[in-house]
PDB file of N, CA and C in Angstrom:
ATOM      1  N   UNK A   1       0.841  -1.182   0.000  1.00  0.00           N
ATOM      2  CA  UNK A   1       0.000   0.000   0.000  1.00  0.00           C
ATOM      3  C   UNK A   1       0.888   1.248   0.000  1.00  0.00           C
ATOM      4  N   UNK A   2       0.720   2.346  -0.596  1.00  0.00           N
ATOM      5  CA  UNK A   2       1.619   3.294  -0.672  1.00  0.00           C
ATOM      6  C   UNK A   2       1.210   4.610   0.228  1.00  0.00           C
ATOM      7  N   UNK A   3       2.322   5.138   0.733  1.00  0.00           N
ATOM      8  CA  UNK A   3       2.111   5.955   2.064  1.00  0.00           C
ATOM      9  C   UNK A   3       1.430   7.079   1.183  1.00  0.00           C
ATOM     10  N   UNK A   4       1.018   7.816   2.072  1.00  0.00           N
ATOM     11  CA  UNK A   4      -0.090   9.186   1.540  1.00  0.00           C
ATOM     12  C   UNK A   4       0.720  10.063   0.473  1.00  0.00           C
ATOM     13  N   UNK A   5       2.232  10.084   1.333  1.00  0.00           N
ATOM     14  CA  UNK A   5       3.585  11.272   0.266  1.00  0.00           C
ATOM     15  C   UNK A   5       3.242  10.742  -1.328  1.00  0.00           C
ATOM     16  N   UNK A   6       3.430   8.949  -1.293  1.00  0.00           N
ATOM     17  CA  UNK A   6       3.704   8.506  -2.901  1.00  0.00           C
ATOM     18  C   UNK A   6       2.079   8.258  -3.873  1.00  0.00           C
ATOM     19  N   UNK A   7       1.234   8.467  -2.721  1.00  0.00           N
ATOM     20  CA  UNK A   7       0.192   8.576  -3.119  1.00  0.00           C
ATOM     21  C   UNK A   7      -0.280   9.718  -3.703  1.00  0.00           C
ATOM     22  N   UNK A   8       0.368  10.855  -3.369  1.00  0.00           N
ATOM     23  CA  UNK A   8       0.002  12.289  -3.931  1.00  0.00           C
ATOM     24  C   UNK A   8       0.757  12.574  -5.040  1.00  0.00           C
ATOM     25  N   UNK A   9       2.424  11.751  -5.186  1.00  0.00           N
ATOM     26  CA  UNK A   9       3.167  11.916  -6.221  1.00  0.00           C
ATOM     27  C   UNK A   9       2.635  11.963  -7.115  1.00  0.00           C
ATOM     28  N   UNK A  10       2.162   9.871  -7.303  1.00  0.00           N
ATOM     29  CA  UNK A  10       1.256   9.393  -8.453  1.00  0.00           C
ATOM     30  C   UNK A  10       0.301  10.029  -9.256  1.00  0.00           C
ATOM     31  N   UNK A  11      -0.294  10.714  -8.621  1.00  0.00           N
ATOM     32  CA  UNK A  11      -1.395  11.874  -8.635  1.00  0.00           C
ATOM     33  C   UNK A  11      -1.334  12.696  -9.828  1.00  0.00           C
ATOM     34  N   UNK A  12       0.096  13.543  -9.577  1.00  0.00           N
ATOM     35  CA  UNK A  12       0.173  14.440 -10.161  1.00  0.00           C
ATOM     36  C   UNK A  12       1.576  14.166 -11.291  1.00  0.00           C
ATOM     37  N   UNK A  13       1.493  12.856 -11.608  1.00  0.00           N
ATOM     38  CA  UNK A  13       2.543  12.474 -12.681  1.00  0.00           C
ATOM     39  C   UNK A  13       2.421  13.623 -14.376  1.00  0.00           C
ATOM     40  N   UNK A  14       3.508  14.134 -14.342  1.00  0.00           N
ATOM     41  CA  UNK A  14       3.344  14.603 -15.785  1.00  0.00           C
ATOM     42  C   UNK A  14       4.010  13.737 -17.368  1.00  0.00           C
ATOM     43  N   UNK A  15       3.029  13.849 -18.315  1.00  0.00           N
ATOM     44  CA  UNK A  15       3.329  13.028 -19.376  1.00  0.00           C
ATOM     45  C   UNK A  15       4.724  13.606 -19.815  1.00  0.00           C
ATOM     46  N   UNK A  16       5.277  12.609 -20.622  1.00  0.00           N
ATOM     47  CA  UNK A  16       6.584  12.957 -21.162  1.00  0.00           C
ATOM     48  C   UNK A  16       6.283  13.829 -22.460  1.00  0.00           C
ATOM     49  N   UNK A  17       4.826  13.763 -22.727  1.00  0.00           N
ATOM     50  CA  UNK A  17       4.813  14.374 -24.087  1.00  0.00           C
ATOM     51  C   UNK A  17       4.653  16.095 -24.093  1.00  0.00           C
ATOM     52  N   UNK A  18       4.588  16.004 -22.231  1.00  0.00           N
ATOM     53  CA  UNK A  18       4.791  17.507 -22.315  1.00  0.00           C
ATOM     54  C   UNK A  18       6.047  18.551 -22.855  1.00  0.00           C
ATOM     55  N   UNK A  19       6.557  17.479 -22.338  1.00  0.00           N
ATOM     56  CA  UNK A  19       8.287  17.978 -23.489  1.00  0.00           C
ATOM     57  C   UNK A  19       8.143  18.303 -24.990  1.00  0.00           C
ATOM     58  N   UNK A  20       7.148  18.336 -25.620  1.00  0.00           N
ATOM     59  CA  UNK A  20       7.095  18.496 -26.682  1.00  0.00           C
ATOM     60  C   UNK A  20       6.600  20.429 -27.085  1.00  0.00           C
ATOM     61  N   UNK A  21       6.444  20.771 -25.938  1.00  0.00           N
ATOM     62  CA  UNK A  21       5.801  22.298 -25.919  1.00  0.00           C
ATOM     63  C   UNK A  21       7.660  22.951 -25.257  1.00  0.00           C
ATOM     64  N   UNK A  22       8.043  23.712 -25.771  1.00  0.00           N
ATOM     65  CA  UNK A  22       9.665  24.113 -25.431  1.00  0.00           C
ATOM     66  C   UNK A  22       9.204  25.165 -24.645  1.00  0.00           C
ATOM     67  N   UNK A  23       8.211  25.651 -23.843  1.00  0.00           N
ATOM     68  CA  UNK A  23       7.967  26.353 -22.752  1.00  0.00           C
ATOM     69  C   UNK A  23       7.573  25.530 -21.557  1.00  0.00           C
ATOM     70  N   UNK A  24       7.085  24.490 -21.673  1.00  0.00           N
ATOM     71  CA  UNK A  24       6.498  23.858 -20.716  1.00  0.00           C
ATOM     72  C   UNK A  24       7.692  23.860 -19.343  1.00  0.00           C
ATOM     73  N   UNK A  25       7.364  23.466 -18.604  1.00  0.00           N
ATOM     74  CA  UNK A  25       8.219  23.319 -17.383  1.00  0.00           C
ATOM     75  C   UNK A  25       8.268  21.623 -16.735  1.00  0.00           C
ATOM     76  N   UNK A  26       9.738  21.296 -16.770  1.00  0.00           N
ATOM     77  CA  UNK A  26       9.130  19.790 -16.431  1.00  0.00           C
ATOM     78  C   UNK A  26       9.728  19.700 -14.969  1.00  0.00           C
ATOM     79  N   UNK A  27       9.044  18.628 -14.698  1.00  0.00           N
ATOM     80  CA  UNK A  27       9.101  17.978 -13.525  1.00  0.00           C
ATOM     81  C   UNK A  27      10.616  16.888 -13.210  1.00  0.00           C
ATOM     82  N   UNK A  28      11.013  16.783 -12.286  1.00  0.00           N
ATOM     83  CA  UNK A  28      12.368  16.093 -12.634  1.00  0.00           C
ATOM     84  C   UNK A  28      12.030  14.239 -12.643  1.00  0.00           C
ATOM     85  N   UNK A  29      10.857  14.328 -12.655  1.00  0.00           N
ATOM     86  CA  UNK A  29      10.573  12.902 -12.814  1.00  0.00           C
ATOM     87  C   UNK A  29      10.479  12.521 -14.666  1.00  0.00           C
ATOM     88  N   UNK A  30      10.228  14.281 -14.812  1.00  0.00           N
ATOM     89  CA  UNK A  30      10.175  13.906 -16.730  1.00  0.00           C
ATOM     90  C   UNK A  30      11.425  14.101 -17.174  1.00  0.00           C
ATOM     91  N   UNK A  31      12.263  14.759 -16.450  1.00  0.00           N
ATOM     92  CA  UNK A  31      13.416  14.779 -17.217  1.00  0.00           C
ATOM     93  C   UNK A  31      14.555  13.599 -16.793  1.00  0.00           C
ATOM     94  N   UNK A  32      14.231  12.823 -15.906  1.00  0.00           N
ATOM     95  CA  UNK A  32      14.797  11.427 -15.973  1.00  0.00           C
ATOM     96  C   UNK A  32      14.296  10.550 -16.839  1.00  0.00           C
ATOM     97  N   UNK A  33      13.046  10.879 -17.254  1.00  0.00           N
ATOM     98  CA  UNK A  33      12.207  10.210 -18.602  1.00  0.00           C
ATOM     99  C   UNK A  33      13.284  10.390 -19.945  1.00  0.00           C
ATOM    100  N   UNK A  34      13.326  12.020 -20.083  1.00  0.00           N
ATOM    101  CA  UNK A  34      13.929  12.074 -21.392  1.00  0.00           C
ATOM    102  C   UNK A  34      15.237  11.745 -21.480  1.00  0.00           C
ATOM    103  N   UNK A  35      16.155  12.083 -20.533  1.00  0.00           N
ATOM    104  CA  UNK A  35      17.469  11.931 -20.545  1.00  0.00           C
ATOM    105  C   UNK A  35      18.301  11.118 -20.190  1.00  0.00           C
ATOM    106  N   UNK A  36      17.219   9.867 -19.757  1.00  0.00           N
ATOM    107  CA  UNK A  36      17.627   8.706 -18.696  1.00  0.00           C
ATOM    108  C   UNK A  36      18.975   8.918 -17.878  1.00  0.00           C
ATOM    109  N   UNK A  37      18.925  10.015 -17.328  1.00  0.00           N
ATOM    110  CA  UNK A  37      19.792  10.004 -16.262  1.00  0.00           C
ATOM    111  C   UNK A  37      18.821  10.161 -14.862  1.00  0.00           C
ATOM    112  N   UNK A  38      19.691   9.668 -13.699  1.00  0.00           N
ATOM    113  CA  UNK A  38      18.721   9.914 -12.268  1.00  0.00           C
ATOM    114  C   UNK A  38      19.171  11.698 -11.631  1.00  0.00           C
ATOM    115  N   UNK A  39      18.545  10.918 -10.259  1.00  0.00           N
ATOM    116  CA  UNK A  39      18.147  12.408 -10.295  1.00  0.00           C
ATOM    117  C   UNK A  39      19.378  13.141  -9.083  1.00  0.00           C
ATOM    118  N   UNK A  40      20.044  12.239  -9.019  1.00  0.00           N
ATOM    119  CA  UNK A  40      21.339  12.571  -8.562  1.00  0.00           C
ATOM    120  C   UNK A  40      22.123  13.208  -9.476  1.00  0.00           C
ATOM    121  N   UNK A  41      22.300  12.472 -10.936  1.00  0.00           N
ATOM    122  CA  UNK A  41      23.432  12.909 -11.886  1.00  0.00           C
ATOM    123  C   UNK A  41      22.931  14.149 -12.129  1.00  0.00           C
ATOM    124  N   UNK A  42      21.376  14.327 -12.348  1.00  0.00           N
ATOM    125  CA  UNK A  42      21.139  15.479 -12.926  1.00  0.00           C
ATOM    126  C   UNK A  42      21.747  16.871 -11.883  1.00  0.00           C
ATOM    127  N   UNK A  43      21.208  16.875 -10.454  1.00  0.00           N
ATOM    128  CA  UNK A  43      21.769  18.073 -10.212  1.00  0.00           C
ATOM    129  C   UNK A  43      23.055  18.145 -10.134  1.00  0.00           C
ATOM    130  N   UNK A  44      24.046  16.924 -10.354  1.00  0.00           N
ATOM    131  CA  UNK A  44      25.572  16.963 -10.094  1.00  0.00           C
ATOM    132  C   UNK A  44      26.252  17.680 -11.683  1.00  0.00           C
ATOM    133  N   UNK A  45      25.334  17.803 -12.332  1.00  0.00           N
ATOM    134  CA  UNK A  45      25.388  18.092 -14.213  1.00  0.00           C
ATOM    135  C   UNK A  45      25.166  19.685 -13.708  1.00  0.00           C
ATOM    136  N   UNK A  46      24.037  19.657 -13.025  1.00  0.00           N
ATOM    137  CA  UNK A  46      23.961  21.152 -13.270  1.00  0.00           C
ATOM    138  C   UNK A  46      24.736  21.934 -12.564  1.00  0.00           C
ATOM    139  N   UNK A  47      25.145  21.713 -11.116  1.00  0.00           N
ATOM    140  CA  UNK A  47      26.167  21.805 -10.443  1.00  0.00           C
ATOM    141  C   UNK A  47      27.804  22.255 -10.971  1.00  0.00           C
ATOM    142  N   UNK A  48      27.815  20.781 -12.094  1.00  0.00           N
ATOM    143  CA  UNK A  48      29.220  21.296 -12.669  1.00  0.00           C
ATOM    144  C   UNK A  48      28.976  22.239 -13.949  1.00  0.00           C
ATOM    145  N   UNK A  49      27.809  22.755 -14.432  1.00  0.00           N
ATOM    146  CA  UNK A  49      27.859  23.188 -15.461  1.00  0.00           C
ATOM    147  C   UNK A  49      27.334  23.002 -17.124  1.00  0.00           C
ATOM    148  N   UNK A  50      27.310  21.399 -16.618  1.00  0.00           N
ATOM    149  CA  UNK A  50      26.820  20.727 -18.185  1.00  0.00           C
ATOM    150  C   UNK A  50      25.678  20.543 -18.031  1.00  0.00           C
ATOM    151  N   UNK A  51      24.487  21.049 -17.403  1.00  0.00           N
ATOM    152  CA  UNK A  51      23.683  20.698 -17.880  1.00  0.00           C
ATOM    153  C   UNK A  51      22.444  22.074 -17.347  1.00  0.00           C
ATOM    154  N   UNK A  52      21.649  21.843 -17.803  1.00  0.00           N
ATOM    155  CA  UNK A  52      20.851  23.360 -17.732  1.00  0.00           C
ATOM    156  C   UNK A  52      19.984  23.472 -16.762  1.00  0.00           C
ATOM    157  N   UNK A  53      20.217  24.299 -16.013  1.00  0.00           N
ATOM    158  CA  UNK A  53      19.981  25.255 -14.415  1.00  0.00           C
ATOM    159  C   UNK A  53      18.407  25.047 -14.481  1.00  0.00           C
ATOM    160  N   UNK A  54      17.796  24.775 -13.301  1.00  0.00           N
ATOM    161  CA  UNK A  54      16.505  24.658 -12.680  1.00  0.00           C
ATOM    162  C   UNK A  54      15.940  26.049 -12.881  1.00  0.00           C
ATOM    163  N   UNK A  55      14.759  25.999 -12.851  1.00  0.00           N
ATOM    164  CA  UNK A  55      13.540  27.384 -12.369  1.00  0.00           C
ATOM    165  C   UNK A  55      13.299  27.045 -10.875  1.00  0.00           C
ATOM    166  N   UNK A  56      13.728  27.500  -9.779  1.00  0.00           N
ATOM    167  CA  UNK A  56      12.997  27.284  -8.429  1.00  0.00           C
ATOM    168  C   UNK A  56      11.386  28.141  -8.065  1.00  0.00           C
ATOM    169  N   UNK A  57      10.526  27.345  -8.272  1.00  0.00           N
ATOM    170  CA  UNK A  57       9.552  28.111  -7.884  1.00  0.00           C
ATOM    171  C   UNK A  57       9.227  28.369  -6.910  1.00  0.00           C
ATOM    172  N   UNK A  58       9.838  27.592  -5.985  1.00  0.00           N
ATOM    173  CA  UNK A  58       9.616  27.563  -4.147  1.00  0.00           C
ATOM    174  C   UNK A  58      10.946  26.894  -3.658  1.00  0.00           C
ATOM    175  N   UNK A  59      10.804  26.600  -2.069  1.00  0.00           N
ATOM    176  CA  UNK A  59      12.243  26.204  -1.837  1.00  0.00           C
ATOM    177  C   UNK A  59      12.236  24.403  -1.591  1.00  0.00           C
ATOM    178  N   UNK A  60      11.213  23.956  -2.598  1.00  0.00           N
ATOM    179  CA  UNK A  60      10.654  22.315  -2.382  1.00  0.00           C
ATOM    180  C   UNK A  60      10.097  22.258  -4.132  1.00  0.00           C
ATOM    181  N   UNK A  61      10.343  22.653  -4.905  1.00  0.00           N
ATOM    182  CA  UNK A  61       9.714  23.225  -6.168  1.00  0.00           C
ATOM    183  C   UNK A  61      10.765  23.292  -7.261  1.00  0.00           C
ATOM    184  N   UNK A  62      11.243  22.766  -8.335  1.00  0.00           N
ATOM    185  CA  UNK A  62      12.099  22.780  -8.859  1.00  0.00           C
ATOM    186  C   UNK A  62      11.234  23.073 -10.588  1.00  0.00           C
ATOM    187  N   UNK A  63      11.873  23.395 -11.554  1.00  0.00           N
ATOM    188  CA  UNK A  63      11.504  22.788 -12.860  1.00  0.00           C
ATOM    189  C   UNK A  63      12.075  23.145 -14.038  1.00  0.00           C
ATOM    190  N   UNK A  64      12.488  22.087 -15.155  1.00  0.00           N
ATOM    191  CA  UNK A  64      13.268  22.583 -16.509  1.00  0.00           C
ATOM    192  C   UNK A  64      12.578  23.009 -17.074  1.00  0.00           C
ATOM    193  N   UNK A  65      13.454  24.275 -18.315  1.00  0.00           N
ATOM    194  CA  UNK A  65      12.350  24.256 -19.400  1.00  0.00           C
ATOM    195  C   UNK A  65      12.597  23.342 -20.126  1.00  0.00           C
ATOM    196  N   UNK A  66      11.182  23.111 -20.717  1.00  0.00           N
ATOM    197  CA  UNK A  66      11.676  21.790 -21.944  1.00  0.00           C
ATOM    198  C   UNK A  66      12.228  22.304 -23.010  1.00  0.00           C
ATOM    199  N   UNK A  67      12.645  23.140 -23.367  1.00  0.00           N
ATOM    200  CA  UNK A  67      13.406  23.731 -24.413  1.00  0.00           C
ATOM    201  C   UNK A  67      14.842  23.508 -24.213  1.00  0.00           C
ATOM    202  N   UNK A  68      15.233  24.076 -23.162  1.00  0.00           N
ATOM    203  CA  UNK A  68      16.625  23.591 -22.646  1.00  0.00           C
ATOM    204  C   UNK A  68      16.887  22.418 -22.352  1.00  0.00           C
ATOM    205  N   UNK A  69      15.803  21.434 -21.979  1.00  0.00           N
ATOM    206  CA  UNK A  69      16.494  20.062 -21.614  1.00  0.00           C
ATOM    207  C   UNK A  69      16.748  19.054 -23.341  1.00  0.00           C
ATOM    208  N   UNK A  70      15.550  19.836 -24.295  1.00  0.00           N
ATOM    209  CA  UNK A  70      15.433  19.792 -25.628  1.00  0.00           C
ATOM    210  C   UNK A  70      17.215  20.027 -26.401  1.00  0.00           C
ATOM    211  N   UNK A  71      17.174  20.825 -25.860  1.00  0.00           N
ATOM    212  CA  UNK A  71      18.598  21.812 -26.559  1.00  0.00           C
ATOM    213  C   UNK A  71      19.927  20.761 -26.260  1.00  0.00           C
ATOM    214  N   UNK A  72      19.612  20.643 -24.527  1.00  0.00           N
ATOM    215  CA  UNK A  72      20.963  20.051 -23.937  1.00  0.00           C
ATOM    216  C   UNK A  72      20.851  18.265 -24.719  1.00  0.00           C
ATOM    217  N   UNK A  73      19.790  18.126 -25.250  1.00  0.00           N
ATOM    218  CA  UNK A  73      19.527  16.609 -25.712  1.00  0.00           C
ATOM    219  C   UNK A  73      20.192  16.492 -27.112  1.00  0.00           C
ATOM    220  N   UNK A  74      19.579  17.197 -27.818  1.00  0.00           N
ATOM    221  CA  UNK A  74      20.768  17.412 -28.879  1.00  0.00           C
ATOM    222  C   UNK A  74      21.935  17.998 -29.051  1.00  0.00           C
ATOM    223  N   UNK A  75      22.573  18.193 -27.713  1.00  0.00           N
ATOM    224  CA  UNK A  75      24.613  18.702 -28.219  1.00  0.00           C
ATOM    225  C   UNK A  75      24.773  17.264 -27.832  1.00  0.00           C
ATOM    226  N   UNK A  76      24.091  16.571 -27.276  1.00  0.00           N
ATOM    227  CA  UNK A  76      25.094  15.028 -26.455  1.00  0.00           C
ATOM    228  C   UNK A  76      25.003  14.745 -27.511  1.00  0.00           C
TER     229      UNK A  76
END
């Protein structure tokens, strides 16, 4: 049975096809979708530089644009 936290996750899952709008804002559960990296590498990427900086909307609130995670998908 899943605790109430992963129960609210589920909830609010966003499709991967939202990546297809280069304004949209994704969720870091979609951008382990597109980039199959986790979600460790990702902030250790952005951290060092290679990879493209969060929107903080709050201080529990994170999100890419899909344009940039778009962009950073095609230099690899």
């Amino acid at each position: 049975m899943d605790t109430p936290a992963q129960a609210k996750r589920s909830r609010f899952k966003q499709p991967v096809e939202a990546a297809s709008n280069p304004a949209a804002l994704l969720r870091i559960e979609t951008v382990q979708a597109l980039t199959g990296l986790g979600r460790s590498s990702i902030y250790a990427r952005v951290k060092e530089g290679s990879f493209p900086h969060q929107i903080s909307l709050s201080t529990r609130c994170s999100r890419w644009r899909a344009g940039d995670v778009a962009a950073w998908l095609e230099s690899q």
